[in-house]
PDB file of N, CA and C in Angstrom:
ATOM      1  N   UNK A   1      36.400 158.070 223.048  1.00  0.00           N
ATOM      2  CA  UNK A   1      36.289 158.598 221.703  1.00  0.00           C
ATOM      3  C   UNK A   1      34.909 159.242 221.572  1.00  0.00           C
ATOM      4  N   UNK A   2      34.751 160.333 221.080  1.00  0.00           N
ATOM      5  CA  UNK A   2      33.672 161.079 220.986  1.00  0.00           C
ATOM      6  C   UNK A   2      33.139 160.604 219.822  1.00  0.00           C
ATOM      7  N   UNK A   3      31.832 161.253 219.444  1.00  0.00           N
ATOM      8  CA  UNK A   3      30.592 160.838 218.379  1.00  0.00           C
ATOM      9  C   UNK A   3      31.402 160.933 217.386  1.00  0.00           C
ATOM     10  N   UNK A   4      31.823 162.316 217.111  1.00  0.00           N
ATOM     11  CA  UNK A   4      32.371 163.090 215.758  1.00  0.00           C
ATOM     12  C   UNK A   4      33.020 161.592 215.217  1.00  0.00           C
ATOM     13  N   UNK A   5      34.064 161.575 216.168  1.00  0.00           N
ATOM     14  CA  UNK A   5      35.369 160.699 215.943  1.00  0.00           C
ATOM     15  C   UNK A   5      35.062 159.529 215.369  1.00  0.00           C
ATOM     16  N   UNK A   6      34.077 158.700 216.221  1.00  0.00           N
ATOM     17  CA  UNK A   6      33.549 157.551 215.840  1.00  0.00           C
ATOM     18  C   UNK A   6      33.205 157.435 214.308  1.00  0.00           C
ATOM     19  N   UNK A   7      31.756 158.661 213.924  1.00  0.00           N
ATOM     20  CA  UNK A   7      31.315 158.974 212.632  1.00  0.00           C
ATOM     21  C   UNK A   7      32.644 158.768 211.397  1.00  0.00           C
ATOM     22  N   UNK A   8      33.811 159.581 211.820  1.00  0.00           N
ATOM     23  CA  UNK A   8      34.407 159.727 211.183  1.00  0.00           C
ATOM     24  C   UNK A   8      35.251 158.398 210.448  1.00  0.00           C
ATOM     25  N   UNK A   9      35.562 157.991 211.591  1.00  0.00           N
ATOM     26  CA  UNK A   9      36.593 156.628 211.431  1.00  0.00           C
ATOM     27  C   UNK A   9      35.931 155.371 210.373  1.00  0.00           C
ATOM     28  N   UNK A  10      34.255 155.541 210.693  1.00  0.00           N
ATOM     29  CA  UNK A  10      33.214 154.660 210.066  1.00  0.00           C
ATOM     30  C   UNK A  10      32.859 154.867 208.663  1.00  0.00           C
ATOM     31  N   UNK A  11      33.080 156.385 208.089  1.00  0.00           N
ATOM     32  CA  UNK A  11      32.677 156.931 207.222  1.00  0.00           C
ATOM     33  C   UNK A  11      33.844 156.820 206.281  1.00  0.00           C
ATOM     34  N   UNK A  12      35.695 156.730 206.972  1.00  0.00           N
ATOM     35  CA  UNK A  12      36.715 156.300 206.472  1.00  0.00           C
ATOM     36  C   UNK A  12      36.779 155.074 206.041  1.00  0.00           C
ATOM     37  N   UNK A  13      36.425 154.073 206.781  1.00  0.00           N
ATOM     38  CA  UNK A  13      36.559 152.725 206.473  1.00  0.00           C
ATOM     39  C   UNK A  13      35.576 152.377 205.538  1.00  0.00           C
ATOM     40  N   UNK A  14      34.347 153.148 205.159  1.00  0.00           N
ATOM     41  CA  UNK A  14      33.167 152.587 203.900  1.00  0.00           C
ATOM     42  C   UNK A  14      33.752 152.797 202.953  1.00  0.00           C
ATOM     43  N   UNK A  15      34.305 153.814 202.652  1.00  0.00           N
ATOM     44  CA  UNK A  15      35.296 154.820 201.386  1.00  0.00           C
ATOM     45  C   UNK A  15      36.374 154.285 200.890  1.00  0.00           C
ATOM     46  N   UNK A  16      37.303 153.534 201.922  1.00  0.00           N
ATOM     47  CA  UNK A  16      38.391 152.531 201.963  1.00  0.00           C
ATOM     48  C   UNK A  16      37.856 151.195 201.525  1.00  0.00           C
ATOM     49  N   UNK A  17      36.766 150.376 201.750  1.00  0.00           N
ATOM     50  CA  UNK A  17      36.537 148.862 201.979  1.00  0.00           C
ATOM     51  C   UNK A  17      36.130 148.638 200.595  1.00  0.00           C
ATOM     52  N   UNK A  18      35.360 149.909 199.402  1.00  0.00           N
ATOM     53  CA  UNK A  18      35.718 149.163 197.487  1.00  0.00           C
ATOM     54  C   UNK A  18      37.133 148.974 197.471  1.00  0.00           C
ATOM     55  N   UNK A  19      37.819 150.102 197.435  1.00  0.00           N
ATOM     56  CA  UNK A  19      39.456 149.989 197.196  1.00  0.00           C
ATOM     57  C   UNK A  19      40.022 148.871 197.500  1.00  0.00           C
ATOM     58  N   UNK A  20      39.948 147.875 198.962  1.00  0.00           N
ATOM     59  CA  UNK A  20      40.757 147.011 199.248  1.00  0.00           C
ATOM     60  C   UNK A  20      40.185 145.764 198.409  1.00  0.00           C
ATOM     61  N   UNK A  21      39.078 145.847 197.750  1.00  0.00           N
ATOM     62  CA  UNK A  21      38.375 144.708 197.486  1.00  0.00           C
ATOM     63  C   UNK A  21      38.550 145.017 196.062  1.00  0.00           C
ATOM     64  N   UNK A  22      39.410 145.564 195.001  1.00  0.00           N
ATOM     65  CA  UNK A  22      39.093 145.977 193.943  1.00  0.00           C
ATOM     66  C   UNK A  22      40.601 144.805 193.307  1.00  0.00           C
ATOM     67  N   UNK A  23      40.068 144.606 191.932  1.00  0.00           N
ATOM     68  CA  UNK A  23      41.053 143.809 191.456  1.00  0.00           C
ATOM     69  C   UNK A  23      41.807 144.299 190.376  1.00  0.00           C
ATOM     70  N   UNK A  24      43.391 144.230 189.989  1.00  0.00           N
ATOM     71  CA  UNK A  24      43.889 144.660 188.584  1.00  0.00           C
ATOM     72  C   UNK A  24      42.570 143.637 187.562  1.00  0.00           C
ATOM     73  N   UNK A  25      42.523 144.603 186.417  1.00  0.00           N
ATOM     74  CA  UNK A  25      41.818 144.191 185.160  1.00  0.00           C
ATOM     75  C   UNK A  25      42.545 143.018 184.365  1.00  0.00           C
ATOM     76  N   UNK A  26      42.690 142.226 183.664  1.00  0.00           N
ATOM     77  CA  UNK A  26      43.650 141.516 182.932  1.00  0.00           C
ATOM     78  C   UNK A  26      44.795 142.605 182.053  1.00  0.00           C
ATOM     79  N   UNK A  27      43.791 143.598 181.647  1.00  0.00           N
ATOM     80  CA  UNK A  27      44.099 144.302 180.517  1.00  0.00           C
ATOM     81  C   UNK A  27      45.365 145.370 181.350  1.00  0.00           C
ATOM     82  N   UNK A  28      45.438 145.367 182.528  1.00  0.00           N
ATOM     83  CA  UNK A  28      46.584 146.241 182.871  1.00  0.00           C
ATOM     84  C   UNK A  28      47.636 145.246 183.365  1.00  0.00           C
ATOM     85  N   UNK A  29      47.405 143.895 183.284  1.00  0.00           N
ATOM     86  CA  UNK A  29      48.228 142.616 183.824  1.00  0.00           C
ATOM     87  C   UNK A  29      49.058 142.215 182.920  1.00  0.00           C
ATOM     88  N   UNK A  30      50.311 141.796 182.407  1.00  0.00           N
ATOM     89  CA  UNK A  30      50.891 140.810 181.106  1.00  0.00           C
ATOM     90  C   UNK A  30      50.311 139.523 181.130  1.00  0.00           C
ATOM     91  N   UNK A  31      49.432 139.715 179.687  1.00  0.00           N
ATOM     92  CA  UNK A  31      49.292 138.442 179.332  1.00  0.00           C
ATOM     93  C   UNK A  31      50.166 137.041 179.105  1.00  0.00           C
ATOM     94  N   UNK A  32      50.800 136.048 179.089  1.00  0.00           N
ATOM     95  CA  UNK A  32      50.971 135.161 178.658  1.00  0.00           C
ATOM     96  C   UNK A  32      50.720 133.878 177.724  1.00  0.00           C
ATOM     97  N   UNK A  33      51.190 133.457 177.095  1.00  0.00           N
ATOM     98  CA  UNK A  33      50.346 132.621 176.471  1.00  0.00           C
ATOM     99  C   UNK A  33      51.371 130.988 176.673  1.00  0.00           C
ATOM    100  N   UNK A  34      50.418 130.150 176.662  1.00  0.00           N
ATOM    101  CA  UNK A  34      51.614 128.813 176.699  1.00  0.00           C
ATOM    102  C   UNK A  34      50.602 127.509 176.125  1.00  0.00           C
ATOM    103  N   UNK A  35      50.762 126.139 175.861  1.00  0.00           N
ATOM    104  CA  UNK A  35      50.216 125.094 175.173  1.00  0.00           C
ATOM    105  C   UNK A  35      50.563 124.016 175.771  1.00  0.00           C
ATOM    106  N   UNK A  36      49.534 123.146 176.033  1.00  0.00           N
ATOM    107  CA  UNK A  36      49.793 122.100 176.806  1.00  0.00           C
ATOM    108  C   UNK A  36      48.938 120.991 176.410  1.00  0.00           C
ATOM    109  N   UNK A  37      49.031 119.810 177.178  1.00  0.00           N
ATOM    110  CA  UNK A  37      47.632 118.730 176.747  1.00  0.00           C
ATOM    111  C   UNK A  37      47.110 118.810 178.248  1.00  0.00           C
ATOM    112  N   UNK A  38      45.940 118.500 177.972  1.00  0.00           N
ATOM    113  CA  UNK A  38      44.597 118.727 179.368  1.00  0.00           C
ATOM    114  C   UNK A  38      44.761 117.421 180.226  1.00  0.00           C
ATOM    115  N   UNK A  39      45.296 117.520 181.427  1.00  0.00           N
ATOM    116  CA  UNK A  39      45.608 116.647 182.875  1.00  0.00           C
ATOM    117  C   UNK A  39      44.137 116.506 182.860  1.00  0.00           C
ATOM    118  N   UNK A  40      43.484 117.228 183.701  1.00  0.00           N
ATOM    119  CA  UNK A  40      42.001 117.462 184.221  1.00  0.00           C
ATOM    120  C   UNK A  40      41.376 118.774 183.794  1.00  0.00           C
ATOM    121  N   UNK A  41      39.713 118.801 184.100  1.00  0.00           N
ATOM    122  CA  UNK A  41      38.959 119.677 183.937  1.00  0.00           C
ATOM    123  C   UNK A  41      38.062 119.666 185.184  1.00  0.00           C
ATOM    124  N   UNK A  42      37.754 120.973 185.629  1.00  0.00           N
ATOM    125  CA  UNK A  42      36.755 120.720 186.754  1.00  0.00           C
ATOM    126  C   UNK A  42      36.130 122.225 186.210  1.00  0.00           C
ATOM    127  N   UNK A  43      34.481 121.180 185.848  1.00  0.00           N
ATOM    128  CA  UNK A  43      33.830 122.918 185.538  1.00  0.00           C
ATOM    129  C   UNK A  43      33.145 123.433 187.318  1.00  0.00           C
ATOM    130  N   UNK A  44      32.631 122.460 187.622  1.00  0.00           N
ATOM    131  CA  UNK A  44      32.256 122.944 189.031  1.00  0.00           C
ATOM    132  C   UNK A  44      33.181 124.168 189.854  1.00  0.00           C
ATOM    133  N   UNK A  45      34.263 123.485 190.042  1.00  0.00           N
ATOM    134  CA  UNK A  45      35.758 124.386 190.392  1.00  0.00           C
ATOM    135  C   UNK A  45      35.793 125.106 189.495  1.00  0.00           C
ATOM    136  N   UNK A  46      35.978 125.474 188.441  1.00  0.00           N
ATOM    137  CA  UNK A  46      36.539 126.708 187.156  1.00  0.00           C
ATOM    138  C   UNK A  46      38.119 125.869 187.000  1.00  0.00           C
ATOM    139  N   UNK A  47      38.298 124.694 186.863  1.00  0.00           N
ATOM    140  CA  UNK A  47      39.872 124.947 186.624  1.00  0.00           C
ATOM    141  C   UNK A  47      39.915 123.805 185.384  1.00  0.00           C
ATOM    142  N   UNK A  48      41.513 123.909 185.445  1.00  0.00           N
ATOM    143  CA  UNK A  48      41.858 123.216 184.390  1.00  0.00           C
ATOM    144  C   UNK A  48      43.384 123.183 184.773  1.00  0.00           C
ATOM    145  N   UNK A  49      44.118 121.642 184.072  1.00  0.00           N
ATOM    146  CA  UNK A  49      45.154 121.648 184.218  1.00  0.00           C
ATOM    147  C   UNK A  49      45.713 120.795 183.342  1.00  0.00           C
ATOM    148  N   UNK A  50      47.200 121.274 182.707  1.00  0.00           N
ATOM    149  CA  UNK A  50      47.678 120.757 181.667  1.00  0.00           C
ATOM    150  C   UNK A  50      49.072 120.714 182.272  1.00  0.00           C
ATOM    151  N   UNK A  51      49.902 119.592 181.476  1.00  0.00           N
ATOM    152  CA  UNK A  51      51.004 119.533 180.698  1.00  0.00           C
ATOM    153  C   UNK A  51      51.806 120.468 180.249  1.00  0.00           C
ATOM    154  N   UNK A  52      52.521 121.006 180.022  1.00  0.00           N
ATOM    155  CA  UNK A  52      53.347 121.959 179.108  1.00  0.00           C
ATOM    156  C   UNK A  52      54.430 120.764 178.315  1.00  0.00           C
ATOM    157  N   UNK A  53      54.704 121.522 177.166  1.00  0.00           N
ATOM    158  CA  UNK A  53      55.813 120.246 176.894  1.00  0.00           C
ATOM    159  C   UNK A  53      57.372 120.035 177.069  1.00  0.00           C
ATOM    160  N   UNK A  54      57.627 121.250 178.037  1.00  0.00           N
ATOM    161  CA  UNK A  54      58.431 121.120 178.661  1.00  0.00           C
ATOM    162  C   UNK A  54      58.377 119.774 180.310  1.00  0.00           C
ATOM    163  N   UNK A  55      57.001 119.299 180.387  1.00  0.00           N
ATOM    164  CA  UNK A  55      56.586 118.399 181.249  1.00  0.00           C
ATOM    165  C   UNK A  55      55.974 119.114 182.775  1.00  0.00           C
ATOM    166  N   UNK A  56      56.100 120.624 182.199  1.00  0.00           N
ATOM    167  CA  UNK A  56      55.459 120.868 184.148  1.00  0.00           C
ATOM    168  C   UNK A  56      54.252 120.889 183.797  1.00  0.00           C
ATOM    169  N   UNK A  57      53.517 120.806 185.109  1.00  0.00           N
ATOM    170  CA  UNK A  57      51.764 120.832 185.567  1.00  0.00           C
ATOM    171  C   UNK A  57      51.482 121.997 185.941  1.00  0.00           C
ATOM    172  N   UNK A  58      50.671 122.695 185.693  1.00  0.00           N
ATOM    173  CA  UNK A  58      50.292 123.901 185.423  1.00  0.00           C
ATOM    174  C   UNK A  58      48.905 123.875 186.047  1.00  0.00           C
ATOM    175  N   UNK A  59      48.237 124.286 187.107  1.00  0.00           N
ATOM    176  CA  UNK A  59      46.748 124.700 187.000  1.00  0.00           C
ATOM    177  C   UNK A  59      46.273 126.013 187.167  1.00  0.00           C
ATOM    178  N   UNK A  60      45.108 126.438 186.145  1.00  0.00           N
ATOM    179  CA  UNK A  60      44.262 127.424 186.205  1.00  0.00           C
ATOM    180  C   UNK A  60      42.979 127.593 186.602  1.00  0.00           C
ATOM    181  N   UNK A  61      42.687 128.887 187.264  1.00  0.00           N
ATOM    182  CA  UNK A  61      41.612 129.193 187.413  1.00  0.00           C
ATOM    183  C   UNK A  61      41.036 129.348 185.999  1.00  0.00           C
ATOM    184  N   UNK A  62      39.736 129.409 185.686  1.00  0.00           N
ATOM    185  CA  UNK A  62      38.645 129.861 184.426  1.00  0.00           C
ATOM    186  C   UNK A  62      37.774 130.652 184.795  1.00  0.00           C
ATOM    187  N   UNK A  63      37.884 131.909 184.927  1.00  0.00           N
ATOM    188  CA  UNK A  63      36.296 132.692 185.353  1.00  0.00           C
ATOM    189  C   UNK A  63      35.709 132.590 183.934  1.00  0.00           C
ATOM    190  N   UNK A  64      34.082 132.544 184.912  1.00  0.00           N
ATOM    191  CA  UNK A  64      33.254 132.889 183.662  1.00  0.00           C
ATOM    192  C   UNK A  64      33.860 133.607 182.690  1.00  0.00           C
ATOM    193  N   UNK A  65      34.320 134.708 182.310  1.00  0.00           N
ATOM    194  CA  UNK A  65      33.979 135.192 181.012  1.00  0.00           C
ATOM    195  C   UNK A  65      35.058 135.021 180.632  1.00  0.00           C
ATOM    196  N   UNK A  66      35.829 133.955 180.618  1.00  0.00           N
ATOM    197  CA  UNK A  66      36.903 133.631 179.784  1.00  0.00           C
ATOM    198  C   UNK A  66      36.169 133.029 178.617  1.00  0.00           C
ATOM    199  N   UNK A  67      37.013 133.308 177.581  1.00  0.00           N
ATOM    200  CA  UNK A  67      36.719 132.776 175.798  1.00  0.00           C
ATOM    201  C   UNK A  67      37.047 130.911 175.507  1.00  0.00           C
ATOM    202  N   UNK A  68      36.494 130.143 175.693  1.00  0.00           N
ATOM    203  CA  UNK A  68      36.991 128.985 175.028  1.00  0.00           C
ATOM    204  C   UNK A  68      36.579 128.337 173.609  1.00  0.00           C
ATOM    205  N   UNK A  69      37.383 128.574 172.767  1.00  0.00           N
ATOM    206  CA  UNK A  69      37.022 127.665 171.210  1.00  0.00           C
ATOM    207  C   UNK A  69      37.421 126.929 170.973  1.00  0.00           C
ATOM    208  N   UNK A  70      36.581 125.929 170.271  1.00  0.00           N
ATOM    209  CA  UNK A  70      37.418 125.071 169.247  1.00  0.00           C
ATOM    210  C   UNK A  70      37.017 125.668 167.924  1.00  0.00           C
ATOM    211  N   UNK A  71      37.753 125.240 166.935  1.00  0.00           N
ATOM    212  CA  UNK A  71      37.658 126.116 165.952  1.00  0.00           C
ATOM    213  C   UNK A  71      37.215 127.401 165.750  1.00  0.00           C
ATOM    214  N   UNK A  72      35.842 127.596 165.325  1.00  0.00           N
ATOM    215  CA  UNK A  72      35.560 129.069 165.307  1.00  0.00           C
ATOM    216  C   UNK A  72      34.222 129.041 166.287  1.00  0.00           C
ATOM    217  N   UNK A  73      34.233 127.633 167.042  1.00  0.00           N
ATOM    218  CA  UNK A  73      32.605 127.929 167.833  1.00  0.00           C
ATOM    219  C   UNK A  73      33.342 128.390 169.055  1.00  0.00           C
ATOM    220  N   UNK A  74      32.482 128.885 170.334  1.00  0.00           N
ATOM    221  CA  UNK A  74      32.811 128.738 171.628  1.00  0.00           C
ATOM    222  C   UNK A  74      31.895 127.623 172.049  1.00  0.00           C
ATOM    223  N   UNK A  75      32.851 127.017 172.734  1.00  0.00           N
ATOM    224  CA  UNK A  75      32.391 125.721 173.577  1.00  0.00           C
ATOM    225  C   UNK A  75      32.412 126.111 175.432  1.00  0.00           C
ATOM    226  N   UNK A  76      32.161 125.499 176.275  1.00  0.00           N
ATOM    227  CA  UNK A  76      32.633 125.452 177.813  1.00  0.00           C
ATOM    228  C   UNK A  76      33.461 124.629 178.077  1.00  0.00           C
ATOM    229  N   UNK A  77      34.047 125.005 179.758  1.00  0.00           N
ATOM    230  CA  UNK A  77      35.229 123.974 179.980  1.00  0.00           C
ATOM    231  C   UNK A  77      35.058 122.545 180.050  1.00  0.00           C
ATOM    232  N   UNK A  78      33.601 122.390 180.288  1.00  0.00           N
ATOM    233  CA  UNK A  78      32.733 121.124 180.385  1.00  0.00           C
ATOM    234  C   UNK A  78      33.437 120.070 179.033  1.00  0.00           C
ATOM    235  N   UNK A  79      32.984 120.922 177.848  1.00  0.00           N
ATOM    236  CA  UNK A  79      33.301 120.544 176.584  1.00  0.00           C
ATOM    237  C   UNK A  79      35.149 120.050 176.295  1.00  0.00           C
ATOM    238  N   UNK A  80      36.225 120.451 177.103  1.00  0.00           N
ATOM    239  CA  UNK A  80      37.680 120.325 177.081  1.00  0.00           C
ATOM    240  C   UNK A  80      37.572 119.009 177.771  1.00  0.00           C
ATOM    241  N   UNK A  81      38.311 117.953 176.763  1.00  0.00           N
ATOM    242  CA  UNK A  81      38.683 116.723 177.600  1.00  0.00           C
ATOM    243  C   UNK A  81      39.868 116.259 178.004  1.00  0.00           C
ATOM    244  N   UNK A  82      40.344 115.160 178.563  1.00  0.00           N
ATOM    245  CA  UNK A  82      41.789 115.061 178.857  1.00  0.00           C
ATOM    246  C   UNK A  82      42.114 114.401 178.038  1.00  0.00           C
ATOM    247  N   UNK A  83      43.654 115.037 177.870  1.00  0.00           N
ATOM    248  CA  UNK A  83      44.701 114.606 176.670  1.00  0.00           C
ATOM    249  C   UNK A  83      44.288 115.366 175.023  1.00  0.00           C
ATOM    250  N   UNK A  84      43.443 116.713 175.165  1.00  0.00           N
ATOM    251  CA  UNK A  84      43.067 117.615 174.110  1.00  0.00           C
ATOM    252  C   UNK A  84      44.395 118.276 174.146  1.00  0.00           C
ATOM    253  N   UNK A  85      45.003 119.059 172.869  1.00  0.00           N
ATOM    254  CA  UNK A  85      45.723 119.762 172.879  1.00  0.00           C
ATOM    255  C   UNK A  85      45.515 121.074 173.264  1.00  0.00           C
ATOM    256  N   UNK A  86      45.898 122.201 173.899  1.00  0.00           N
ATOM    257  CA  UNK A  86      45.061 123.891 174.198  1.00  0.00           C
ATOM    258  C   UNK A  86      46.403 124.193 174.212  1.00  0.00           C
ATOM    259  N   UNK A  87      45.845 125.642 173.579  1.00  0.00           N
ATOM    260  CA  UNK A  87      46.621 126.802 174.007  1.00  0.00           C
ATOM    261  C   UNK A  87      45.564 127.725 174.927  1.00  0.00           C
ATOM    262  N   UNK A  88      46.718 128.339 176.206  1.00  0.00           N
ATOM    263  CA  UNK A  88      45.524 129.732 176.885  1.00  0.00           C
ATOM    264  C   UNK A  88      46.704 131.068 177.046  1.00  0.00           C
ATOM    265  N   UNK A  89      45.695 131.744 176.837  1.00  0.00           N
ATOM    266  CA  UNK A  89      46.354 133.229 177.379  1.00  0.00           C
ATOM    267  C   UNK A  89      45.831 132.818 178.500  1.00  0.00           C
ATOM    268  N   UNK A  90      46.838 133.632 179.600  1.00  0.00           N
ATOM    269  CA  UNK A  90      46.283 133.856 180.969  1.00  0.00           C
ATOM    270  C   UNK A  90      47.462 135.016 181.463  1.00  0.00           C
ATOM    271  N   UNK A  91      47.360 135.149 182.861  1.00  0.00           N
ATOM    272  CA  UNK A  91      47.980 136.039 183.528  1.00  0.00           C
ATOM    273  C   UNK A  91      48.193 135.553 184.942  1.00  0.00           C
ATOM    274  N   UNK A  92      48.736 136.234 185.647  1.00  0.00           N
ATOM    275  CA  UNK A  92      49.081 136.466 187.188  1.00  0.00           C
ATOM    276  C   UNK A  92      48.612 137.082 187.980  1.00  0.00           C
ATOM    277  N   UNK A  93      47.037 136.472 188.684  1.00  0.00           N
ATOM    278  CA  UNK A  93      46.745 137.572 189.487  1.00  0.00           C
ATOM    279  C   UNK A  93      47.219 137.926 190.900  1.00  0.00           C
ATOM    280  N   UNK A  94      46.909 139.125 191.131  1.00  0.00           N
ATOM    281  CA  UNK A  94      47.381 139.606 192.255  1.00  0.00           C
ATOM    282  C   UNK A  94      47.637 138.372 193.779  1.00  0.00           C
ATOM    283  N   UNK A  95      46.937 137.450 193.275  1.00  0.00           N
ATOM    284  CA  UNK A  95      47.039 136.458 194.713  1.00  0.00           C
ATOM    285  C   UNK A  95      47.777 135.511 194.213  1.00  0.00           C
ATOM    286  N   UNK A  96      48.829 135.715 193.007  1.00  0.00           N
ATOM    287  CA  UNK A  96      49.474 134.554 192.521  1.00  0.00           C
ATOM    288  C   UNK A  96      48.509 133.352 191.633  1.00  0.00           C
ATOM    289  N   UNK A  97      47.435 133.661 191.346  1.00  0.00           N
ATOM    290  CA  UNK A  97      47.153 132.472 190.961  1.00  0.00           C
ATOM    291  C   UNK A  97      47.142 132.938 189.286  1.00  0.00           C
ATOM    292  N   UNK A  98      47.348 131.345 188.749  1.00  0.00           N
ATOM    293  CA  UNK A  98      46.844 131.510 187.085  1.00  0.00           C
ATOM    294  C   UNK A  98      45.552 131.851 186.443  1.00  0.00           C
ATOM    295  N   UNK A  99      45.161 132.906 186.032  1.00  0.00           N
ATOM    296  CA  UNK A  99      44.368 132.984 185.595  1.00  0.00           C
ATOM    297  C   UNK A  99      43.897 133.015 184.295  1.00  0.00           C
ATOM    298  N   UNK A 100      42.618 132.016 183.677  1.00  0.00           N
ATOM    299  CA  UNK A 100      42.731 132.363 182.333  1.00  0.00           C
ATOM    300  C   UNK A 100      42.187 133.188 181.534  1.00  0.00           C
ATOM    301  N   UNK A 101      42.718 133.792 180.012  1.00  0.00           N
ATOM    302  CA  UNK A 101      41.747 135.221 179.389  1.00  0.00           C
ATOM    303  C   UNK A 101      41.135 134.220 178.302  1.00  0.00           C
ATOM    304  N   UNK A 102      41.765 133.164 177.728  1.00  0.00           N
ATOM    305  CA  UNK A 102      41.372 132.489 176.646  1.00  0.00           C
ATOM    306  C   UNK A 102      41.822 131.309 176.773  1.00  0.00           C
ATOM    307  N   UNK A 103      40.922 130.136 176.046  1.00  0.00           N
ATOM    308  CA  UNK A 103      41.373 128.636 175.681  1.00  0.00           C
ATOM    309  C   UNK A 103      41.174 128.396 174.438  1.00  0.00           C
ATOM    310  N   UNK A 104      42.018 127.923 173.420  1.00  0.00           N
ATOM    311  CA  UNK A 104      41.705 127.244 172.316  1.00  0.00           C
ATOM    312  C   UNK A 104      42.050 125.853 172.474  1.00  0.00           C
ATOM    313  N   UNK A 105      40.997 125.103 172.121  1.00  0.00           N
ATOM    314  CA  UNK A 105      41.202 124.039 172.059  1.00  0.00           C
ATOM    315  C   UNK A 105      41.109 123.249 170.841  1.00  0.00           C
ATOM    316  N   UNK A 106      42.372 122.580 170.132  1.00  0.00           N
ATOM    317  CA  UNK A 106      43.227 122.393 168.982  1.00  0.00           C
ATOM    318  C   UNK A 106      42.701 120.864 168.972  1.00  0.00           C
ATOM    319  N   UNK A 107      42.051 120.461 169.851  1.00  0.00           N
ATOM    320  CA  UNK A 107      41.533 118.816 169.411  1.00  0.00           C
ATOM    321  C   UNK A 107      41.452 118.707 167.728  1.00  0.00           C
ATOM    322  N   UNK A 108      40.053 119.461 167.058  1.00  0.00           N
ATOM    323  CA  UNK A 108      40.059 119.127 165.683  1.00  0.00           C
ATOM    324  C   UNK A 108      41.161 119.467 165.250  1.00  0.00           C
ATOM    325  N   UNK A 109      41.984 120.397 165.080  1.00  0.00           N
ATOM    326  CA  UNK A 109      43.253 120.450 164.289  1.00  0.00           C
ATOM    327  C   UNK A 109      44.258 119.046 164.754  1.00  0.00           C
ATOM    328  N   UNK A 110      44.006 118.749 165.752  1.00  0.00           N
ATOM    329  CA  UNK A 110      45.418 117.920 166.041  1.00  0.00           C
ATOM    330  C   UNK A 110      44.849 116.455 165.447  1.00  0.00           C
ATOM    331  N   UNK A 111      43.700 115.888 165.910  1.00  0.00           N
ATOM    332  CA  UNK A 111      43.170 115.098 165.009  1.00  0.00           C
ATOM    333  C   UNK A 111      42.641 114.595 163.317  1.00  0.00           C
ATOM    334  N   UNK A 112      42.979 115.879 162.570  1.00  0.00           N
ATOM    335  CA  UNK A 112      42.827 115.783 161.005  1.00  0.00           C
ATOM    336  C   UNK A 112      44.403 115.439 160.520  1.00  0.00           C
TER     337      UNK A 112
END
């Protein structure tokens, strides 16, 4: 393989290697939304896992800039305990996993 060739193939694959590494946005993904009570929390991990009340186990990823409230504050996942009531939007990302866009967490409502 000559220089040119080499250059070329190298200069293809830099141009190519954002693209393969690039992710759908949420916002071009279907959201979902569903409600469960909180199994576990792992803020270290980003996850979380609930109940549905249909009885399946469900776990999600949490990236940072997901939204979590209780009432009108934002709290962290730190702050979600087990056996809280939540609702989350989330979605399906491209690698199958759950991902979440939002958590509300309904503790004070479910407790008044």
């Amino acid at each position: 393989m000559n220089k040119n060739k080499i250059i070329f193939v190298l200069l293809l694959l830099t141009l190519m290697a954002p693209v393969a590494y690039c992710q759908e946005k949420p916002e071009s993904l279907q959201i979902k939304n569903i409600a469960g009570t909180v199994l576990s929390t792992d803020s270290a991990g980003n996850t979380i896992s609930i109940q549905t009340d249909d009885q399946r186990q469900m776990a999600f990823y949490v990236p940072d800039k997901a939204i979590i409230t209780q009432e009108t504050h934002n709290i962290g996942l730190m702050d979600i305990e087990k056996s809280d009531s939540v609702t989350m939007r989330y979605y399906i990302s491209p690698s199958s996993q759950y991902t979440v866009v939002s958590i509300v967490d309904n503790k004070s409502v479910v407790n008044e």
